[in-house]
N, C-alpha and C. Protein backbone atom coordinates (compact mmCIF):
# COMPACT_ATOMS: atom_id res chain seq x y z
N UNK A 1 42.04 2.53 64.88
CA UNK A 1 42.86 2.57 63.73
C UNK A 1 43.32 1.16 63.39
N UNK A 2 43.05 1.07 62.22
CA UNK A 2 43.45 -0.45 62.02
C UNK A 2 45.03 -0.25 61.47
N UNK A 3 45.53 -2.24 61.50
CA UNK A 3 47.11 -2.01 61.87
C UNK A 3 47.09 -1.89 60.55
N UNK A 4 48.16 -1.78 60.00
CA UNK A 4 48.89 -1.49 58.78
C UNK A 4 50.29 -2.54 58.54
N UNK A 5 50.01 -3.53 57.36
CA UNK A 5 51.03 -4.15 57.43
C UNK A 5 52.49 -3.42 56.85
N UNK A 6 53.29 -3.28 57.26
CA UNK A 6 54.63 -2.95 56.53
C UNK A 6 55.46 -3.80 55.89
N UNK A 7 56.32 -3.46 54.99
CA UNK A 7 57.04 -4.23 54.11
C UNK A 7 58.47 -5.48 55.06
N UNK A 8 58.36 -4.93 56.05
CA UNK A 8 59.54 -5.59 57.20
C UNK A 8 58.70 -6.52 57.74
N UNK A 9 57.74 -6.49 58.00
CA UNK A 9 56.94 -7.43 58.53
C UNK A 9 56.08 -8.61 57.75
N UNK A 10 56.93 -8.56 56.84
CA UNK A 10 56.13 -10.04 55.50
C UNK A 10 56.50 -11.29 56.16
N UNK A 11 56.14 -12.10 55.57
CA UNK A 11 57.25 -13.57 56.02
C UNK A 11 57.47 -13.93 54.91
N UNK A 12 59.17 -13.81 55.31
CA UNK A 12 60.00 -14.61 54.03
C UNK A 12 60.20 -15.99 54.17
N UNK A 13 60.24 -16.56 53.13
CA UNK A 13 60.38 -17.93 52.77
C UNK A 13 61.13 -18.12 51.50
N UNK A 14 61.04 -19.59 50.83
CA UNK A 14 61.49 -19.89 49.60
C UNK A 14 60.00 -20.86 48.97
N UNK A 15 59.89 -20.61 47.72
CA UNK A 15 58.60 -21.23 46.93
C UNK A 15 59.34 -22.41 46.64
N UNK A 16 58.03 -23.36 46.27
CA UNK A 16 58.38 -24.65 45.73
C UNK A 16 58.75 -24.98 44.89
N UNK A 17 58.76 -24.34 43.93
CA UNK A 17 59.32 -24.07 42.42
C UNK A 17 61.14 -23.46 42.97
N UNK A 18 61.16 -22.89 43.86
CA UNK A 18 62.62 -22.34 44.28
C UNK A 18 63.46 -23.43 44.66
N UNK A 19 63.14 -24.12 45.35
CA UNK A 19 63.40 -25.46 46.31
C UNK A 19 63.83 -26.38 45.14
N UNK A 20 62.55 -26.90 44.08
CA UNK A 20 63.17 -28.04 43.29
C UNK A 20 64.28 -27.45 42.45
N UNK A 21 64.38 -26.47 42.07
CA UNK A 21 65.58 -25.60 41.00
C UNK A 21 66.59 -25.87 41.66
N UNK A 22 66.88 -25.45 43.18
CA UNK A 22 67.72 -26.11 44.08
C UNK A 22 68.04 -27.68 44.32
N UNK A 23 67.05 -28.15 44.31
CA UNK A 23 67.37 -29.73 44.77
C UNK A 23 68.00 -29.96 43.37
N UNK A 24 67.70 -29.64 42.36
CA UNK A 24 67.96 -30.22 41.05
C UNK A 24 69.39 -29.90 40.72
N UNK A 25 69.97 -28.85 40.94
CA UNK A 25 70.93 -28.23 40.93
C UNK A 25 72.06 -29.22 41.72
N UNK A 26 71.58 -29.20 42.89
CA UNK A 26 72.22 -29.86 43.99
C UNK A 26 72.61 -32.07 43.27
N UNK A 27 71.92 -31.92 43.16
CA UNK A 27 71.51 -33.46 42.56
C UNK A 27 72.66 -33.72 41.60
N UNK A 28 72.55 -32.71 40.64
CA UNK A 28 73.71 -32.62 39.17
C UNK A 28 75.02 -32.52 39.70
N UNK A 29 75.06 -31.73 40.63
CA UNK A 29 76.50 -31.84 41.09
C UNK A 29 77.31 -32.87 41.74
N UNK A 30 76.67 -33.39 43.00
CA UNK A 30 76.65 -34.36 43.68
C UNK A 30 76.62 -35.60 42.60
N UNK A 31 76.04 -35.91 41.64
CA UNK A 31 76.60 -37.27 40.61
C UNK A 31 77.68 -37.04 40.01
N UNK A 32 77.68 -35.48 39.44
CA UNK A 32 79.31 -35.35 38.73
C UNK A 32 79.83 -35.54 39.64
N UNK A 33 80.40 -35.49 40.95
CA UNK A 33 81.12 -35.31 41.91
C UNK A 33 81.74 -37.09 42.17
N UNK A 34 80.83 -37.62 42.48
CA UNK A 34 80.56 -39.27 42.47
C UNK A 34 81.31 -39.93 41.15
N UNK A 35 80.90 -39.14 39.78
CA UNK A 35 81.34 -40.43 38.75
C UNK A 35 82.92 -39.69 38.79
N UNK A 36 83.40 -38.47 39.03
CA UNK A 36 85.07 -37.97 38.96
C UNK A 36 85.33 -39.11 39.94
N UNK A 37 85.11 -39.41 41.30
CA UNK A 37 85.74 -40.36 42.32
C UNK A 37 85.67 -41.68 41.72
N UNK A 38 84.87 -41.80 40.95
CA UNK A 38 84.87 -43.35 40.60
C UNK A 38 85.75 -43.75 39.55
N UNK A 39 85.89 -42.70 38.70
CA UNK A 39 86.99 -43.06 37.43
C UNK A 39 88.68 -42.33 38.11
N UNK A 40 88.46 -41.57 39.26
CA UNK A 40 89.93 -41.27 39.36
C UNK A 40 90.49 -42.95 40.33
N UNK A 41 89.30 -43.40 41.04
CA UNK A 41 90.05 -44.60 42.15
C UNK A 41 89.72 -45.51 40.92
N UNK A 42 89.80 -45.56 39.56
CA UNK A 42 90.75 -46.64 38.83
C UNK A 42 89.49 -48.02 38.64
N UNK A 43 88.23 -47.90 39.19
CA UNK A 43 86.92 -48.18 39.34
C UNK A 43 86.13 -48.53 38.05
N UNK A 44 86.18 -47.15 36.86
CA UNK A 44 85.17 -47.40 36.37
C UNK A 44 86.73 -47.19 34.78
N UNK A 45 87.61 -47.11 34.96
CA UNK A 45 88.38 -47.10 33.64
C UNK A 45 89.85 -47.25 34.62
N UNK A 46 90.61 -48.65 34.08
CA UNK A 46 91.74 -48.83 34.21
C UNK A 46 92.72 -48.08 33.66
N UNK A 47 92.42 -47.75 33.09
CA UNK A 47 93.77 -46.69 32.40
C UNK A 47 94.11 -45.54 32.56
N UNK A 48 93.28 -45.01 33.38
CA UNK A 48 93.46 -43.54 33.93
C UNK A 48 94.75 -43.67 35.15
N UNK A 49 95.82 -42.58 35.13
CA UNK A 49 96.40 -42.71 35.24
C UNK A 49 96.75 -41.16 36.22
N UNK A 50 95.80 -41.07 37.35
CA UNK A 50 95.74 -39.92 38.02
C UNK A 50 94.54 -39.63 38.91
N UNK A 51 94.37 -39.17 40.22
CA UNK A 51 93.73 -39.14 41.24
C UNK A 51 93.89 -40.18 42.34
N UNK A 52 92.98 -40.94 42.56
CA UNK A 52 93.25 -41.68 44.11
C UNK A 52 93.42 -42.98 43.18
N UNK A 53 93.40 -43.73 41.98
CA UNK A 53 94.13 -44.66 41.27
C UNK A 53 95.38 -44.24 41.40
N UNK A 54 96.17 -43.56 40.97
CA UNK A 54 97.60 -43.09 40.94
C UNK A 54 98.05 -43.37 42.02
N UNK A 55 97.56 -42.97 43.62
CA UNK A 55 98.07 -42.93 44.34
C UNK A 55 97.93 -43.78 45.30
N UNK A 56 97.13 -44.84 44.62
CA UNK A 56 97.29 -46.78 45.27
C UNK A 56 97.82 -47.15 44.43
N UNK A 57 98.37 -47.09 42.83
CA UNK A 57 99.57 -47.76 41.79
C UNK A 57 100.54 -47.21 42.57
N UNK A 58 101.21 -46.53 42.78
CA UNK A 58 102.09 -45.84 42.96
C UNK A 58 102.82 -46.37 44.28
N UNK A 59 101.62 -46.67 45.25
CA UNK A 59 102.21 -47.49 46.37
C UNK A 59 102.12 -48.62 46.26
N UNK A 60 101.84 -49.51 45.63
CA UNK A 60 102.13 -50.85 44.59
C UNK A 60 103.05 -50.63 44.02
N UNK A 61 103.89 -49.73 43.34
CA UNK A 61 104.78 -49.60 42.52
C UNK A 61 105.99 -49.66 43.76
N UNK A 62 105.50 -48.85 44.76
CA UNK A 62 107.09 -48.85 45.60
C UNK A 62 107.35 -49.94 46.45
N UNK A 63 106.60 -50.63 46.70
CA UNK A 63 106.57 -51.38 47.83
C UNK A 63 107.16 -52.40 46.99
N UNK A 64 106.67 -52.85 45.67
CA UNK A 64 107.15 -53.86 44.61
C UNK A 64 108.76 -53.76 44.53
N UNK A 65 109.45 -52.05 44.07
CA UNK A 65 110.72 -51.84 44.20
C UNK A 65 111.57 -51.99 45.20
N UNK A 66 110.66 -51.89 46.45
CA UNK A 66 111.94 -52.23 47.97
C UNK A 66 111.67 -53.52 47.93
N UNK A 67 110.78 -54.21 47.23
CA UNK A 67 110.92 -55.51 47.51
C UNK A 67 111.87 -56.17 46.75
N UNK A 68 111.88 -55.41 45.47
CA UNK A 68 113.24 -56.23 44.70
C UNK A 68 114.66 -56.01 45.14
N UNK A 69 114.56 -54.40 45.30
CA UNK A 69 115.94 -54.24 45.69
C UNK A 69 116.82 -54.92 47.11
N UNK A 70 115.59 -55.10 48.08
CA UNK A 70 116.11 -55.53 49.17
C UNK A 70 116.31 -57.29 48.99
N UNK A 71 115.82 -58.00 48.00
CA UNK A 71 116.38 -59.63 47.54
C UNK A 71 117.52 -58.99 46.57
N UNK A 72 117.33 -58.09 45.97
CA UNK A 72 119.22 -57.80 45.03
C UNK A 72 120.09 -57.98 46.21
N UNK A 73 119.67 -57.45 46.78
CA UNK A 73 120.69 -57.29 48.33
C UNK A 73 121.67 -58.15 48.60
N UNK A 74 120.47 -59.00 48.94
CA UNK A 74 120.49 -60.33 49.38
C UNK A 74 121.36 -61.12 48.66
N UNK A 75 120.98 -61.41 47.32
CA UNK A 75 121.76 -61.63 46.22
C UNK A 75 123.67 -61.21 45.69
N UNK A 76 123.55 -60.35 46.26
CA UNK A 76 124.80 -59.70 45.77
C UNK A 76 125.68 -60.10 47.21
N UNK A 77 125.58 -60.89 48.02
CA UNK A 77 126.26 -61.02 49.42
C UNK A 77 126.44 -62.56 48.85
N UNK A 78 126.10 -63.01 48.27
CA UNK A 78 126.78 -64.36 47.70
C UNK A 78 128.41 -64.23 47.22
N UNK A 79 129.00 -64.84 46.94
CA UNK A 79 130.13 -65.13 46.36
C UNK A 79 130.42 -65.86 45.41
N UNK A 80 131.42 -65.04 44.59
CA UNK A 80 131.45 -65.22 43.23
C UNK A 80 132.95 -64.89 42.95
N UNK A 81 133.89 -65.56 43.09
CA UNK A 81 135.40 -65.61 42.97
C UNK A 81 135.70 -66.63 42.28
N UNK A 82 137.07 -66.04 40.84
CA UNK A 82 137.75 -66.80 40.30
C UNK A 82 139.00 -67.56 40.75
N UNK A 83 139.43 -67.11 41.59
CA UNK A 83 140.61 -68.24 42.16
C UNK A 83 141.46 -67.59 43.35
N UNK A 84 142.20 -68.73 43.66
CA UNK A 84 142.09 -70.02 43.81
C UNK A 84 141.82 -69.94 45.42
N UNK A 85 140.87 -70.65 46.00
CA UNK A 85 139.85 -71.81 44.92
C UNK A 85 139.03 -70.90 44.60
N UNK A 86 138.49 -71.13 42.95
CA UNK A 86 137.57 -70.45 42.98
C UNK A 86 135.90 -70.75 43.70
N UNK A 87 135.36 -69.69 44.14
CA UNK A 87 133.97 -70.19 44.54
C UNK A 87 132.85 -69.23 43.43
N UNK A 88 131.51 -70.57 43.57
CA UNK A 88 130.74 -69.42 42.74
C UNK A 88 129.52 -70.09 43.70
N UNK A 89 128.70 -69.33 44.37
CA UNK A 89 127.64 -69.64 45.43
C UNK A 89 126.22 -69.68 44.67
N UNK A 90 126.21 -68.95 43.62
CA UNK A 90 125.20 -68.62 42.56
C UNK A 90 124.37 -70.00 42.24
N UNK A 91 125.32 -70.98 41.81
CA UNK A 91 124.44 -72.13 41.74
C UNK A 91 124.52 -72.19 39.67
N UNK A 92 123.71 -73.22 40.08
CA UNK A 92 123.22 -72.88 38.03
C UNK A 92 122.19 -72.00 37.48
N UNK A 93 122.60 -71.54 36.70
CA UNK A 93 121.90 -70.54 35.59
C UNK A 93 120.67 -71.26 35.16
N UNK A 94 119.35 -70.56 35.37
CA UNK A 94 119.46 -68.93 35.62
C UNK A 94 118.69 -68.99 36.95
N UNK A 95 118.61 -70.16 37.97
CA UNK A 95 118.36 -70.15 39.21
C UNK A 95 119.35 -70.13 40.13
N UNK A 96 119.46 -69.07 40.68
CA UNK A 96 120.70 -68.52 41.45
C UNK A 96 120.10 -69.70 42.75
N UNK A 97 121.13 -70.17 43.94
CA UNK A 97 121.25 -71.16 45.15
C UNK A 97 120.51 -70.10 46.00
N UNK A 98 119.78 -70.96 46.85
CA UNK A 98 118.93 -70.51 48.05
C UNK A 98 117.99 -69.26 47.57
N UNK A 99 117.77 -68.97 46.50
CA UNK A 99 116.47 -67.91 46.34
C UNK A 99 115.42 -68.48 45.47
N UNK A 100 114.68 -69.43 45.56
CA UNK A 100 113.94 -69.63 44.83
C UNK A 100 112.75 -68.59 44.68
N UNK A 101 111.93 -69.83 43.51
CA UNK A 101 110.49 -68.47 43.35
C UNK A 101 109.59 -68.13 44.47
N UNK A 102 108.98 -67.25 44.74
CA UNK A 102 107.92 -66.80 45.56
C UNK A 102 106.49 -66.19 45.15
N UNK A 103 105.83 -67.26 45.02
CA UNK A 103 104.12 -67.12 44.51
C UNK A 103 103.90 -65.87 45.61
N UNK A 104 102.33 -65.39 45.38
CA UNK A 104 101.44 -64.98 45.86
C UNK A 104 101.33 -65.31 46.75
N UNK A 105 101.32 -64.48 47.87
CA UNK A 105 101.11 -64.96 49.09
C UNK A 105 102.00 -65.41 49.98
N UNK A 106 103.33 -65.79 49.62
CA UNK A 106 104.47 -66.19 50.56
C UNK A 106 105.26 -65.12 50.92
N UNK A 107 105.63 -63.47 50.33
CA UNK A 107 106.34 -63.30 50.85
C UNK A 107 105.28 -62.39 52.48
N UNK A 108 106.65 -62.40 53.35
CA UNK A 108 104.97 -61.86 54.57
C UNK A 108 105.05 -60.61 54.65
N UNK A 109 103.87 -60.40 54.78
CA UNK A 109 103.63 -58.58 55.16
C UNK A 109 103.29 -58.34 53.84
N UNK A 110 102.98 -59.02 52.43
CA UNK A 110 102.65 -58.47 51.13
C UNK A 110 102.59 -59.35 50.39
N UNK A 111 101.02 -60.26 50.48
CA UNK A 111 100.12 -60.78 50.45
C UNK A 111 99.84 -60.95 48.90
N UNK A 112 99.86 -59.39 47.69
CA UNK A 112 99.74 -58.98 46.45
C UNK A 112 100.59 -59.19 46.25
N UNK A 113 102.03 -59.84 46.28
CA UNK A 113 103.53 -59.38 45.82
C UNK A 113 104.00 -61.44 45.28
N UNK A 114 104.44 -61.15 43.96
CA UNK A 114 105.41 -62.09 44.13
C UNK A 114 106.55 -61.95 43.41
N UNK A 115 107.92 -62.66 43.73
CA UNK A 115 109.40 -62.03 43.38
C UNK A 115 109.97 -63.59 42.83
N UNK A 116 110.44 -63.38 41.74
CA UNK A 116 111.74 -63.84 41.25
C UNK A 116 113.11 -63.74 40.78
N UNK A 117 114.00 -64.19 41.25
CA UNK A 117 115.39 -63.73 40.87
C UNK A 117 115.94 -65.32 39.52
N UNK A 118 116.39 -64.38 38.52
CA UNK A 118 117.41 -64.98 37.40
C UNK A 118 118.57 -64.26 37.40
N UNK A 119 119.42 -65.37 37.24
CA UNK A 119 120.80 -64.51 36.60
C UNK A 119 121.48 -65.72 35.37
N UNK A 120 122.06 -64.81 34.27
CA UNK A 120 123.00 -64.83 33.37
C UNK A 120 124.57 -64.95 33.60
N UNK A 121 125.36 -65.47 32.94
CA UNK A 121 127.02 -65.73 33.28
C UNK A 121 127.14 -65.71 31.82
N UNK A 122 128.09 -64.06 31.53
CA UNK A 122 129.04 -63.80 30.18
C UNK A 122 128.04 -63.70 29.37
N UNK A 123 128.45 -63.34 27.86
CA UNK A 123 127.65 -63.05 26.74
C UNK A 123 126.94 -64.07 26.44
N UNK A 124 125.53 -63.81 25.61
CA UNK A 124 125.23 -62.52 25.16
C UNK A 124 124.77 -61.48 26.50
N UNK A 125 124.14 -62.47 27.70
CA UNK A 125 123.11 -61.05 28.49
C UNK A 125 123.95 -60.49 29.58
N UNK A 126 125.84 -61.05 29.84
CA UNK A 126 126.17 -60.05 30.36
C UNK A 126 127.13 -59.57 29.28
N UNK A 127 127.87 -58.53 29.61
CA UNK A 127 128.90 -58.21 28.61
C UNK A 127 130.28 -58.85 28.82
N UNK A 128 130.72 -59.64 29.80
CA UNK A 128 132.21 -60.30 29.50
C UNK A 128 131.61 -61.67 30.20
N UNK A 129 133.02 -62.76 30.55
CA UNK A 129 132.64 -63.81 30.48
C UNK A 129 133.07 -64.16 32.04
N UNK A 130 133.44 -63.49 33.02
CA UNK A 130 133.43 -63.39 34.47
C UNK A 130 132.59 -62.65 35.39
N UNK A 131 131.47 -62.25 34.21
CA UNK A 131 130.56 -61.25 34.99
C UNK A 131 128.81 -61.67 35.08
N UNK A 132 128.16 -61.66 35.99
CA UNK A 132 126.58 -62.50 35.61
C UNK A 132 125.64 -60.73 35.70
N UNK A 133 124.75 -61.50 35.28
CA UNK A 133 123.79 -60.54 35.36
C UNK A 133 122.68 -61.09 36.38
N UNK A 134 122.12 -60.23 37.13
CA UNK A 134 121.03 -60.85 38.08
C UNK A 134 119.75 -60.15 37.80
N UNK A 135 118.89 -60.12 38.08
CA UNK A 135 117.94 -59.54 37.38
C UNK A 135 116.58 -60.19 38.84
N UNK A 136 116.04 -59.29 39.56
CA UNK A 136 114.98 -59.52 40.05
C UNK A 136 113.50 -59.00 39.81
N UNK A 137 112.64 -59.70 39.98
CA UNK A 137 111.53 -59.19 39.08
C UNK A 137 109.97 -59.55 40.28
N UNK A 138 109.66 -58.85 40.85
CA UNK A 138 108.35 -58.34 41.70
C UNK A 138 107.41 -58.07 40.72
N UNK A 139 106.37 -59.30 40.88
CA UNK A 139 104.88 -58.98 40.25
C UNK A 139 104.28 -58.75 41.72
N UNK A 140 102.96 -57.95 40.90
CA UNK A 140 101.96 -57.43 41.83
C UNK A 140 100.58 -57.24 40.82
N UNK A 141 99.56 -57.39 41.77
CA UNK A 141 98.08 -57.40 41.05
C UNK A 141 97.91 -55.95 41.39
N UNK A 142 97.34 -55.10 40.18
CA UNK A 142 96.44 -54.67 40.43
C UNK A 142 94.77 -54.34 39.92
N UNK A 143 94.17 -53.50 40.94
CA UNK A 143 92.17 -53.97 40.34
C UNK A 143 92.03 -52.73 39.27
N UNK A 144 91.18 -53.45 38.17
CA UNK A 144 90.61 -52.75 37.10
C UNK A 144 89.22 -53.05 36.93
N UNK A 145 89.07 -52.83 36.17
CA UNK A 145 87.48 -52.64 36.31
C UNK A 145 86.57 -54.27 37.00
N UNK A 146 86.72 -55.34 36.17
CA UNK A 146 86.21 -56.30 36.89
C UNK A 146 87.17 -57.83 37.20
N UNK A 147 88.06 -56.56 37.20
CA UNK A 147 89.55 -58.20 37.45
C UNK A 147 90.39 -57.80 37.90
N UNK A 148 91.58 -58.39 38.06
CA UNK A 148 92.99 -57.76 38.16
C UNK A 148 93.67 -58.16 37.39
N UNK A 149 94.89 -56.75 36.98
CA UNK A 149 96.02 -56.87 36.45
C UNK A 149 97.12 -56.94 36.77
N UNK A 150 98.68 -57.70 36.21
CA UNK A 150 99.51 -57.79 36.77
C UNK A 150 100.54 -57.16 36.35
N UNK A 151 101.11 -56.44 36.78
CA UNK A 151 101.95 -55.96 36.50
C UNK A 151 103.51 -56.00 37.26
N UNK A 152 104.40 -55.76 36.81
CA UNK A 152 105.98 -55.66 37.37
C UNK A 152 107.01 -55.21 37.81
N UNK A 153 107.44 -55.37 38.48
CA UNK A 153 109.06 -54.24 38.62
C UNK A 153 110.15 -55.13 38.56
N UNK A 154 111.19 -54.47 37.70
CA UNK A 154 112.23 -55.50 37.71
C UNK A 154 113.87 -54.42 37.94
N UNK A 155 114.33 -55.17 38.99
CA UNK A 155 115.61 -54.27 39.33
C UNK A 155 117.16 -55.26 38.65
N UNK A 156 117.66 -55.00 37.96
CA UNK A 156 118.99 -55.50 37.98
C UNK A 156 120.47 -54.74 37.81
N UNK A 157 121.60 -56.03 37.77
CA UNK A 157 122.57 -55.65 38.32
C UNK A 157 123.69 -55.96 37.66
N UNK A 158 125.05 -55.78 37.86
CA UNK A 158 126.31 -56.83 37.31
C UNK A 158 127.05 -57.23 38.31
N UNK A 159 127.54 -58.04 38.01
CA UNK A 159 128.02 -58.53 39.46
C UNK A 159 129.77 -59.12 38.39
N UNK A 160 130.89 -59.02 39.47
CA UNK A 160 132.10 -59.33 38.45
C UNK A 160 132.78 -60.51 39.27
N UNK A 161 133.23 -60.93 39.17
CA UNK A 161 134.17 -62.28 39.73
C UNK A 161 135.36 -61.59 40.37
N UNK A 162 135.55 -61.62 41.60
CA UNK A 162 136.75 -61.32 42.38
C UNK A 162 138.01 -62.06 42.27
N UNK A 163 139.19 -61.62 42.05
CA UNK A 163 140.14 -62.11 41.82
C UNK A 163 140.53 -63.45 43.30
């Protein structure tokens, strides 16, 4: 008796025509997949403003703000009294004493960062004439498509003259 093939006993596979429909498939996705990562990390369009760009601005953005606020700090521990004697530690306008500028690269631990402090004494940029305004201002680079941009944070303050 000869054997008899049955339907359980075929060999399954996939055709070649099945395979490229697949690879092709596979292919389309995998580039969309690639150009979303490249325009969300801020790569292929600076202005997007969301995905893994957002969330390297964003830590540029904070690190820029503790950097200002912690020289306001600094700043505001000076002395600034009308009498007698009066002292004013500030120095001349609008370069406040002992804080000068800080390029690129000097302050340490943040390499991208640079900070300047100005301040004002009385009108117009403060509102009375015993009071300064201080104003600190953290640039930072960041990358866009084939350069960098700079951008800022600026924290300020009022500060009043102690009797």
């Amino acid at each position: 008796m000869p054997a008899r093939l049955s339907l359980n006993n075929r060999c399954r596979g996939f055709s070649l025509a099945e395979v490229l429909v697949a690879l092709a498939i596979l292919t389309i996705a995998v580039l969309g997949i690639g150009a979303t990562v490249g325009v969300q990390s801020g790569g292929t369009a600076k202005g997007v403003s969301f995905g893994l760009g957002a969330v390297s601005r964003a830590g540029l953005l904070s690190s820029a703000a503790f950097l200002a606020q912690e020289r306001l700090e600094q700043v505001k521990r000076l002395t600034y009294r009308i009498g007698p004697p009066p002292t004013d530690q500030f120095g001349a306008s609008p370069f406040p004493a002992g804080f000068p500028d800080e390029p690129l690269g000097t302050i340490a631990g943040y390499p991208n960062f640079s900070r300047q402090v100005r301040f004002w004494t009385g009108p117009p940029q403060a509102p009375a004439a015993n009071i300064k305004l201080v104003t600190v201002t953290v640039f930072f680079n960041t990358p866009g498509d084939n350069d960098l941009h700079q951008e800022s944070v600026a924290v300020s303050t009022l500060i009043a003259a102690r009797p």
